[in-house]
C-alpha atoms as a PDB file:
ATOM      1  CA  UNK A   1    -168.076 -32.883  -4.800  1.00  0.00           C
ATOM      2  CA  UNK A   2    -166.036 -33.938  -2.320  1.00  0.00           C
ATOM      3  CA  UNK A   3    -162.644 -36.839  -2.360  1.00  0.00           C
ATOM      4  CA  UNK A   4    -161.902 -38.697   1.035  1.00  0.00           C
ATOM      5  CA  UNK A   5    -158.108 -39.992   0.881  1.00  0.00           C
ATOM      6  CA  UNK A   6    -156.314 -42.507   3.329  1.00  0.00           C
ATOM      7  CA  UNK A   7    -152.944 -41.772   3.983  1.00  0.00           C
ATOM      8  CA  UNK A   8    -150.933 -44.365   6.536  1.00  0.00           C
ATOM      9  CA  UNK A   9    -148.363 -43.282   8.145  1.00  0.00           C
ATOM     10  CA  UNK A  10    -146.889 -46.231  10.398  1.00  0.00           C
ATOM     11  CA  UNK A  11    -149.331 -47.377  12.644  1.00  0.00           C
ATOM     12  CA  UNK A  12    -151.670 -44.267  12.736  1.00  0.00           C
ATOM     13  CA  UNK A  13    -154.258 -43.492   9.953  1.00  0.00           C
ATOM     14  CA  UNK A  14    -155.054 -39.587   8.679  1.00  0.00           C
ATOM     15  CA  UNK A  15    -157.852 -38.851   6.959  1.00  0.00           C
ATOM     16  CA  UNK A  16    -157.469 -36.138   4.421  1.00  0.00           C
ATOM     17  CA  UNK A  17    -160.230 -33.810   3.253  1.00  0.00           C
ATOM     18  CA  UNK A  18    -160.199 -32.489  -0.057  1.00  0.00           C
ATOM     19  CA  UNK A  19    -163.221 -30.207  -1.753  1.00  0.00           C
ATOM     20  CA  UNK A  20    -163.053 -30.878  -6.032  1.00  0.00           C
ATOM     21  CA  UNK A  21    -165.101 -28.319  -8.328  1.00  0.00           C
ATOM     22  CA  UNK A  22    -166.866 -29.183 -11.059  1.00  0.00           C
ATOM     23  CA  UNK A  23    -168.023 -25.939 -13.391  1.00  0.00           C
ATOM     24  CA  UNK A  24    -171.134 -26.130 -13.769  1.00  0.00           C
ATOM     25  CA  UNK A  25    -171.606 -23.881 -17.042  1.00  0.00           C
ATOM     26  CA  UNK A  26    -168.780 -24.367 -18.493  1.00  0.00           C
ATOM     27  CA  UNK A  27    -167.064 -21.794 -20.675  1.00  0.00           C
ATOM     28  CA  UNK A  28    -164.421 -23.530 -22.523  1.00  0.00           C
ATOM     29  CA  UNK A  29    -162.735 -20.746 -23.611  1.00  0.00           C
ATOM     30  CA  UNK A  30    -159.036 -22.985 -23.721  1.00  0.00           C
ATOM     31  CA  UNK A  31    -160.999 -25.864 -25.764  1.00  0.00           C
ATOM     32  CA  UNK A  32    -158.618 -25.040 -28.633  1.00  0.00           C
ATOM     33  CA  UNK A  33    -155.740 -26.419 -26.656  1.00  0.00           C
ATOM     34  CA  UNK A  34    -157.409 -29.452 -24.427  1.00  0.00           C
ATOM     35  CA  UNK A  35    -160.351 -30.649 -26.572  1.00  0.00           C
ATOM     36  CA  UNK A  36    -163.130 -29.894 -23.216  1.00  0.00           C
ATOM     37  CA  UNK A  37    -165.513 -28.097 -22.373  1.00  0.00           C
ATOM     38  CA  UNK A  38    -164.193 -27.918 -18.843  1.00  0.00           C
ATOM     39  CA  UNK A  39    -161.107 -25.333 -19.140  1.00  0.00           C
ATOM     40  CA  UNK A  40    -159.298 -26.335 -15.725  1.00  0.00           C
ATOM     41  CA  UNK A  41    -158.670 -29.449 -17.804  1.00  0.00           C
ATOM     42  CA  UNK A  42    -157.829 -27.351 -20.671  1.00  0.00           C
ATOM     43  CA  UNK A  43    -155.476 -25.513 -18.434  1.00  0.00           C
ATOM     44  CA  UNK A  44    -154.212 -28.502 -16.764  1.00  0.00           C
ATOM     45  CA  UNK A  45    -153.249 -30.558 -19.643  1.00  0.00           C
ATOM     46  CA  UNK A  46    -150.924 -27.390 -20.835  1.00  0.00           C
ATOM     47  CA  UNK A  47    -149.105 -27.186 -17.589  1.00  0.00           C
ATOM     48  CA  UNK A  48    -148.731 -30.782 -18.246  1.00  0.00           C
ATOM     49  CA  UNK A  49    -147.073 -30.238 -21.707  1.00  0.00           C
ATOM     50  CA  UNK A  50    -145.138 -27.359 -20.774  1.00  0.00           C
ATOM     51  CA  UNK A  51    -143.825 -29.199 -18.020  1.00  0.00           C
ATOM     52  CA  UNK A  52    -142.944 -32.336 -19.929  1.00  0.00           C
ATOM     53  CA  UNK A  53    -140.738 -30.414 -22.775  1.00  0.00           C
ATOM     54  CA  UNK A  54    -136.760 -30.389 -22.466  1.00  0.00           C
ATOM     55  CA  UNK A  55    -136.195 -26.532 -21.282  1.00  0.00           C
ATOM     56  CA  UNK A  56    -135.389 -25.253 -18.289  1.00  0.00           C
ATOM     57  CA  UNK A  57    -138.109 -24.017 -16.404  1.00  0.00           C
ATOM     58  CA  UNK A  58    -136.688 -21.270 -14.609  1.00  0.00           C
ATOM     59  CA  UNK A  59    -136.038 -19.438 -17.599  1.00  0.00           C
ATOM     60  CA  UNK A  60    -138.874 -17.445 -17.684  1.00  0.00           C
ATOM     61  CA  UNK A  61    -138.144 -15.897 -21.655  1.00  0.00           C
ATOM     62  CA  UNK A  62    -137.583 -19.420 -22.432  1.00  0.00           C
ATOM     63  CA  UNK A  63    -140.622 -20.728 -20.797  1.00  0.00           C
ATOM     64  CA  UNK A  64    -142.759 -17.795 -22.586  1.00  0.00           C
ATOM     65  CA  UNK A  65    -141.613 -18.287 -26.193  1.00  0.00           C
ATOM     66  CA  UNK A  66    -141.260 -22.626 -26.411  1.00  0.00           C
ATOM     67  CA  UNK A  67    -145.015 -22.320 -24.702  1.00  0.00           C
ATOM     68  CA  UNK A  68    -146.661 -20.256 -26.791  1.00  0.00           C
ATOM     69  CA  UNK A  69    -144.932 -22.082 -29.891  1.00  0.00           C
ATOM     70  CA  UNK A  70    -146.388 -25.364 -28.677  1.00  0.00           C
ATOM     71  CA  UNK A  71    -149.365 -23.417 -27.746  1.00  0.00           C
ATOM     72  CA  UNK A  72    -149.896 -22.561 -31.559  1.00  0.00           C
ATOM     73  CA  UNK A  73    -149.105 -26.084 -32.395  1.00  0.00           C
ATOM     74  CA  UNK A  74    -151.577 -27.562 -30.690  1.00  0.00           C
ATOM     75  CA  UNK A  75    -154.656 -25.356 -31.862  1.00  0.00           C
ATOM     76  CA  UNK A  76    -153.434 -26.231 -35.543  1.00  0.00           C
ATOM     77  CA  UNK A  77    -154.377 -29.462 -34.597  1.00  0.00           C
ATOM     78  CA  UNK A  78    -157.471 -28.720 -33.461  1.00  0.00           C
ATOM     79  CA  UNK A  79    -158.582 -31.432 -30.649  1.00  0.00           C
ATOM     80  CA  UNK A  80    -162.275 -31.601 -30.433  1.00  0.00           C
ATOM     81  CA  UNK A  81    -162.585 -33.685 -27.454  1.00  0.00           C
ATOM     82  CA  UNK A  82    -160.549 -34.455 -24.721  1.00  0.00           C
ATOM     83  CA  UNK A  83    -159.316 -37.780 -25.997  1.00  0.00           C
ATOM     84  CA  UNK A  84    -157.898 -35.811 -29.295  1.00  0.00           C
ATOM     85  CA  UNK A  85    -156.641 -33.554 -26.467  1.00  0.00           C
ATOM     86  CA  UNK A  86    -154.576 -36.284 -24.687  1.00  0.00           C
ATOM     87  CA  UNK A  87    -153.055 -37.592 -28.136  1.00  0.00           C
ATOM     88  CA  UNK A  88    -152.146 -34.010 -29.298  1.00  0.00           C
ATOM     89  CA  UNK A  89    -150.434 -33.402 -25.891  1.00  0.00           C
ATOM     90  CA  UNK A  90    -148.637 -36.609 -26.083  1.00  0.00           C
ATOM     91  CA  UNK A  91    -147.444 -36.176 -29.888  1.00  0.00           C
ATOM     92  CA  UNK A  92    -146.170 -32.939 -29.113  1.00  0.00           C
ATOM     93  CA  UNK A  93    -144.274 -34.003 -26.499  1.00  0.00           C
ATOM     94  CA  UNK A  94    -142.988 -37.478 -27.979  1.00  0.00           C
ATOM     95  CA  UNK A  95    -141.555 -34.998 -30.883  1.00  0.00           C
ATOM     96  CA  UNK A  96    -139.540 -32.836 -28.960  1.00  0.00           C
ATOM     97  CA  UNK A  97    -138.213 -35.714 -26.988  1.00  0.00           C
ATOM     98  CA  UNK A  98    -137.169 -37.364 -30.533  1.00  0.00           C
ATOM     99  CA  UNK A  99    -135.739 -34.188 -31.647  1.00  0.00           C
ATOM    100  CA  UNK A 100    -134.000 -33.300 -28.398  1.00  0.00           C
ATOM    101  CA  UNK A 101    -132.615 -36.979 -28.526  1.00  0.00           C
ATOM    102  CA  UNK A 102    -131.263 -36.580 -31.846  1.00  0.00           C
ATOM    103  CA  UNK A 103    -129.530 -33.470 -30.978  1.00  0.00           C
ATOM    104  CA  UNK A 104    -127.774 -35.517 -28.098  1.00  0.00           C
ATOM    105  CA  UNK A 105    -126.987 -38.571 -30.167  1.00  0.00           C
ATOM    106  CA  UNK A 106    -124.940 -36.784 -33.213  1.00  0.00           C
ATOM    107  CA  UNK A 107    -123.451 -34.226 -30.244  1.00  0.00           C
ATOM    108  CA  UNK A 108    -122.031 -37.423 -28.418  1.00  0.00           C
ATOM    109  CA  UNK A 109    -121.253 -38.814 -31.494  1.00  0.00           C
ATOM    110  CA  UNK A 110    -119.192 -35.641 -32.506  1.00  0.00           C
ATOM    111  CA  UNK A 111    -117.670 -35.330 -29.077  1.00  0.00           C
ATOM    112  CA  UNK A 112    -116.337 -38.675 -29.888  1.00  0.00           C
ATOM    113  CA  UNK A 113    -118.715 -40.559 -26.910  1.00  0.00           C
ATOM    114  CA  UNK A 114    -119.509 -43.078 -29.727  1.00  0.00           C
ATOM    115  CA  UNK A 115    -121.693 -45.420 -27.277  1.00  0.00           C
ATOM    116  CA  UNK A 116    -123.644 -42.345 -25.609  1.00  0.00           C
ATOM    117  CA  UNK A 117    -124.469 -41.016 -28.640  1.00  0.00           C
ATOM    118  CA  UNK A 118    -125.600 -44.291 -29.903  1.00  0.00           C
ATOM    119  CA  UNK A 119    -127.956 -44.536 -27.230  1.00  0.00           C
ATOM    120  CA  UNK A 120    -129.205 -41.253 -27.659  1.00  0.00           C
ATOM    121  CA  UNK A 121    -130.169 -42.263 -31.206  1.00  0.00           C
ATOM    122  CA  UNK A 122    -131.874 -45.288 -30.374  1.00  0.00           C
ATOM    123  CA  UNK A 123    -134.055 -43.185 -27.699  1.00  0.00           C
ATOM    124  CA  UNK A 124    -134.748 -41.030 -30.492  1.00  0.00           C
ATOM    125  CA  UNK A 125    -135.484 -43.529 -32.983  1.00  0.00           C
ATOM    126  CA  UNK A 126    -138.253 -45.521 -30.181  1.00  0.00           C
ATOM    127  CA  UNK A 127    -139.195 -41.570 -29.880  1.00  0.00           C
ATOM    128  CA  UNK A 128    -139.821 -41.315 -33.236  1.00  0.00           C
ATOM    129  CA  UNK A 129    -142.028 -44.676 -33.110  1.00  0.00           C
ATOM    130  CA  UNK A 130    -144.394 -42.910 -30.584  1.00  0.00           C
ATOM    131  CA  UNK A 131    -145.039 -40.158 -32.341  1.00  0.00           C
ATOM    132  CA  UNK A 132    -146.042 -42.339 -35.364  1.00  0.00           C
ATOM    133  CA  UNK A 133    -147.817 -44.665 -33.560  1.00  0.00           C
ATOM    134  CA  UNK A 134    -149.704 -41.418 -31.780  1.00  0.00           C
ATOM    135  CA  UNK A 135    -150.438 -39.685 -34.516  1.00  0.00           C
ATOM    136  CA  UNK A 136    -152.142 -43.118 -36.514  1.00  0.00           C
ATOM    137  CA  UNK A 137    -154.134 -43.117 -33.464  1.00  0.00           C
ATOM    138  CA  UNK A 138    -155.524 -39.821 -33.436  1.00  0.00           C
ATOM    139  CA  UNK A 139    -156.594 -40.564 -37.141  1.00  0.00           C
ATOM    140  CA  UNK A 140    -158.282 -43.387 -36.113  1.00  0.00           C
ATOM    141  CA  UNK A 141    -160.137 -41.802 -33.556  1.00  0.00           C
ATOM    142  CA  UNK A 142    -161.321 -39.516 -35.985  1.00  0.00           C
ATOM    143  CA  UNK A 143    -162.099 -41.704 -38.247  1.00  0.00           C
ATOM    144  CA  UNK A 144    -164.595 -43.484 -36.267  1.00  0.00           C
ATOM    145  CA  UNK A 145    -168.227 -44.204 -37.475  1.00  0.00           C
ATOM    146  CA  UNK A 146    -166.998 -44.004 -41.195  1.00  0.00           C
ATOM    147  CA  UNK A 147    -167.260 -46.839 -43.376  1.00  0.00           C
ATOM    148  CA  UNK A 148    -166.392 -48.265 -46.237  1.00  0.00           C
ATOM    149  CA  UNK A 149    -167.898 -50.948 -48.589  1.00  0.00           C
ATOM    150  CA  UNK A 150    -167.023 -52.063 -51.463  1.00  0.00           C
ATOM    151  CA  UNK A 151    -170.019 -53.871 -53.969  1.00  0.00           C
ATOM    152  CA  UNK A 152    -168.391 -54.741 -57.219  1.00  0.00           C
ATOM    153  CA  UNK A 153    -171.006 -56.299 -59.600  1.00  0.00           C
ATOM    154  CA  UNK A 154    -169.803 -58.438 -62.196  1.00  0.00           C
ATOM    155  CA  UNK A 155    -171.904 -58.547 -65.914  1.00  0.00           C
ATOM    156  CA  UNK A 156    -170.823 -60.575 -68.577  1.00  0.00           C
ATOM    157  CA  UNK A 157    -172.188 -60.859 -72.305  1.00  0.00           C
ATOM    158  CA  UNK A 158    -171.765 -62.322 -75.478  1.00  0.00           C
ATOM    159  CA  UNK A 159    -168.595 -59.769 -76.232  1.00  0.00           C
ATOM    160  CA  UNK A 160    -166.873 -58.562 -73.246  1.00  0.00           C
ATOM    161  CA  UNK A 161    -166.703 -58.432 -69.250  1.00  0.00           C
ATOM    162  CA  UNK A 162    -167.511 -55.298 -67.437  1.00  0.00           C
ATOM    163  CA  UNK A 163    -166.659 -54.801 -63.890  1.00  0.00           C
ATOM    164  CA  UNK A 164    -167.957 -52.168 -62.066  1.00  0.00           C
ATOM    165  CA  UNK A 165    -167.001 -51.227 -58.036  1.00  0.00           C
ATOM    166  CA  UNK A 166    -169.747 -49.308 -56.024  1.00  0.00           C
ATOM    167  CA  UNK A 167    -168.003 -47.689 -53.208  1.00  0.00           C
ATOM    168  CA  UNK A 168    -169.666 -46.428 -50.031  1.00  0.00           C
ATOM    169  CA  UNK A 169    -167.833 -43.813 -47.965  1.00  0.00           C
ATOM    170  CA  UNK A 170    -168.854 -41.686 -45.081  1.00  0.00           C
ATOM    171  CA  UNK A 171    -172.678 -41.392 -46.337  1.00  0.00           C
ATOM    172  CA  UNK A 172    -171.521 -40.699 -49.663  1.00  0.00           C
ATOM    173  CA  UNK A 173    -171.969 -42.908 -52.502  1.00  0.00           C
ATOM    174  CA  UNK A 174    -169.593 -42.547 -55.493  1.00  0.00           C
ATOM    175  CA  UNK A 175    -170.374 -45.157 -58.678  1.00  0.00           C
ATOM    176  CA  UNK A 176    -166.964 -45.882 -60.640  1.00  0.00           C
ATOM    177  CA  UNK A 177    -167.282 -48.497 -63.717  1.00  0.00           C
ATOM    178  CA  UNK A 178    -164.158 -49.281 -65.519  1.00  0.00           C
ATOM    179  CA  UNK A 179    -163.705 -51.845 -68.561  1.00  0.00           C
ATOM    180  CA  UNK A 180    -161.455 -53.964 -66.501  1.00  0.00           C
ATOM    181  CA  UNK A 181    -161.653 -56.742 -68.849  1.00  0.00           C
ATOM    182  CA  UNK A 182    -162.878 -56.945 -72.466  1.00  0.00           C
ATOM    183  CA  UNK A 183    -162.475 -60.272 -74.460  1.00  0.00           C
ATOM    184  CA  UNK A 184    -164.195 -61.215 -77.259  1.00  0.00           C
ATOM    185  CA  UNK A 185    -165.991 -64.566 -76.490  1.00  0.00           C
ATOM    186  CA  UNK A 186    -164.317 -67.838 -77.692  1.00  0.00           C
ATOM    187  CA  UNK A 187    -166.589 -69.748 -80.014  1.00  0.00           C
ATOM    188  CA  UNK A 188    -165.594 -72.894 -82.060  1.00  0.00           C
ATOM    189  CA  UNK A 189    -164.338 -72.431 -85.371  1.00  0.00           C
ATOM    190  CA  UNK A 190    -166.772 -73.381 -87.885  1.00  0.00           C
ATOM    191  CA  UNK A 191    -165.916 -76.646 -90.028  1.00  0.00           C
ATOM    192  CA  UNK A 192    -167.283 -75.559 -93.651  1.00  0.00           C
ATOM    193  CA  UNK A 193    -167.460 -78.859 -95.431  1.00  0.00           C
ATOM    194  CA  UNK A 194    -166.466 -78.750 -99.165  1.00  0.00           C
ATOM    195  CA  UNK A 195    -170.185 -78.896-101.213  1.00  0.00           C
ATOM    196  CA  UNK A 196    -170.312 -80.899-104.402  1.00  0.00           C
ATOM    197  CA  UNK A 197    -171.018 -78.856-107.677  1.00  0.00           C
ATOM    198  CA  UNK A 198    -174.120 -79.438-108.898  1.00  0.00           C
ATOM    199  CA  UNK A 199    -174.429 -80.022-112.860  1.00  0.00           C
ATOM    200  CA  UNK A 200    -176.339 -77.621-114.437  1.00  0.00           C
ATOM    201  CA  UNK A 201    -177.753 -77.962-117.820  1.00  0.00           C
ATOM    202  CA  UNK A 202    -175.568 -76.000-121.348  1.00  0.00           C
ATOM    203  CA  UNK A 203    -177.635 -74.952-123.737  1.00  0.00           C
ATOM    204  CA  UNK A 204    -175.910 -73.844-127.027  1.00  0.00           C
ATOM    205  CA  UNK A 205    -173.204 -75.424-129.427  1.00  0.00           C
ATOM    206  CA  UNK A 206    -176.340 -75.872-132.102  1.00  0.00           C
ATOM    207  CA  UNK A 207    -179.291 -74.237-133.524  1.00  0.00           C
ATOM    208  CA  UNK A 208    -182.523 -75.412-131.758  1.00  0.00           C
ATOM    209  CA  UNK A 209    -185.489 -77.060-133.942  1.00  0.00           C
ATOM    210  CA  UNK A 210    -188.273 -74.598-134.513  1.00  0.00           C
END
């Protein structure tokens, strides 16, 4: 596969050749860290990270030990495709930039650079958003295709209410009924209307005739 780029330079135009591979079995032995198949992705995306942490590069110890940290990090999470890759990468990075800004912030603020250090904490705190807001997303993205619904199915009778909720999730049904509401149905108080005694014959008080 091949990539034809323009470049201008003033009034003259070079045409620049470049050859892109494409594996065509690929191995993904680095899918652990960049969610593809494909590991030159794999392998870009972690030069990528390593290169977007607050270290210094040249420090070759330093380089070793904060990459195979984040390294570790990032299999934890586990990305499964390369959009889960992208998120991961970004999360980790949006972290250490929130840490690394806090450490700035209350250093300033000790150092007695009040408004510096303020700053600093406001970077950290937007930081902090990202990684939030990253992290929801990568849920969500895993979360797709699952659903949820809710049935509930109402059944009333003469002496109480019964509500019971049917929920649906992920291909898996799960039946919950709960007495939610029992009330014993209002009915009219009966009016009992007084009843007149009825006079019944006495016998006795004399000897009867034979």
């Amino acid at each position: 596969m091949s990539k034809r780029e323009m470049r201008h330079h003033s009034n003259s135009v070079t045409e620049v050749r470049a050859k892109i591979e494409i594996e065509g079995a690929p191995k993904g032995e680095w899918k652990a860290l960049g969610g593809s198949d494909h590991d030159k992705w794999n392998k870009r995306l972690s030069l990528l990270v390593l290169s977007a942490l607050p270290i210094n590069l040249s420090n070759e110890k330093m380089v070793s030990d904060v990459g195979s940290a984040v390294a570790s990090g990032r299999m934890d999470m586990k990305p499964v495709d390369p959009i889960e890759g992208v998120l991961i990468a970004q999360i980790v990075t949006a972290n250490e930039a929130a840490l690394e800004f806090y450490r700035q912030g209350w250093a300033n603020t000790a150092a007695g650079y009040f408004d510096a250090g303020t700053k600093y904490l406001q970077l950290a705190d937007k930081s902090s958003r990202t990684v939030a807001l990253l992290t929801e997303r990568l849920d969500q993205h895993r979360g797709r295709g699952q659903q949820q619904i809710t049935v509930k199915h109402v059944t009333v009778n003469a002496d109480r209410a019964v509500v019971a909720d049917q929920i649906v999730s992920d291909n898996r049904k799960e039946t919950v009924t709960c007495n939610l509401l029992t009330a014993r149905t209002d009915k009219p108080m009966e009016i009992i209307e007084p009843k007149q005694n009825e006079s019944m014959p006495v016998e006795g008080g004399g000897s009867k005739s034979k």
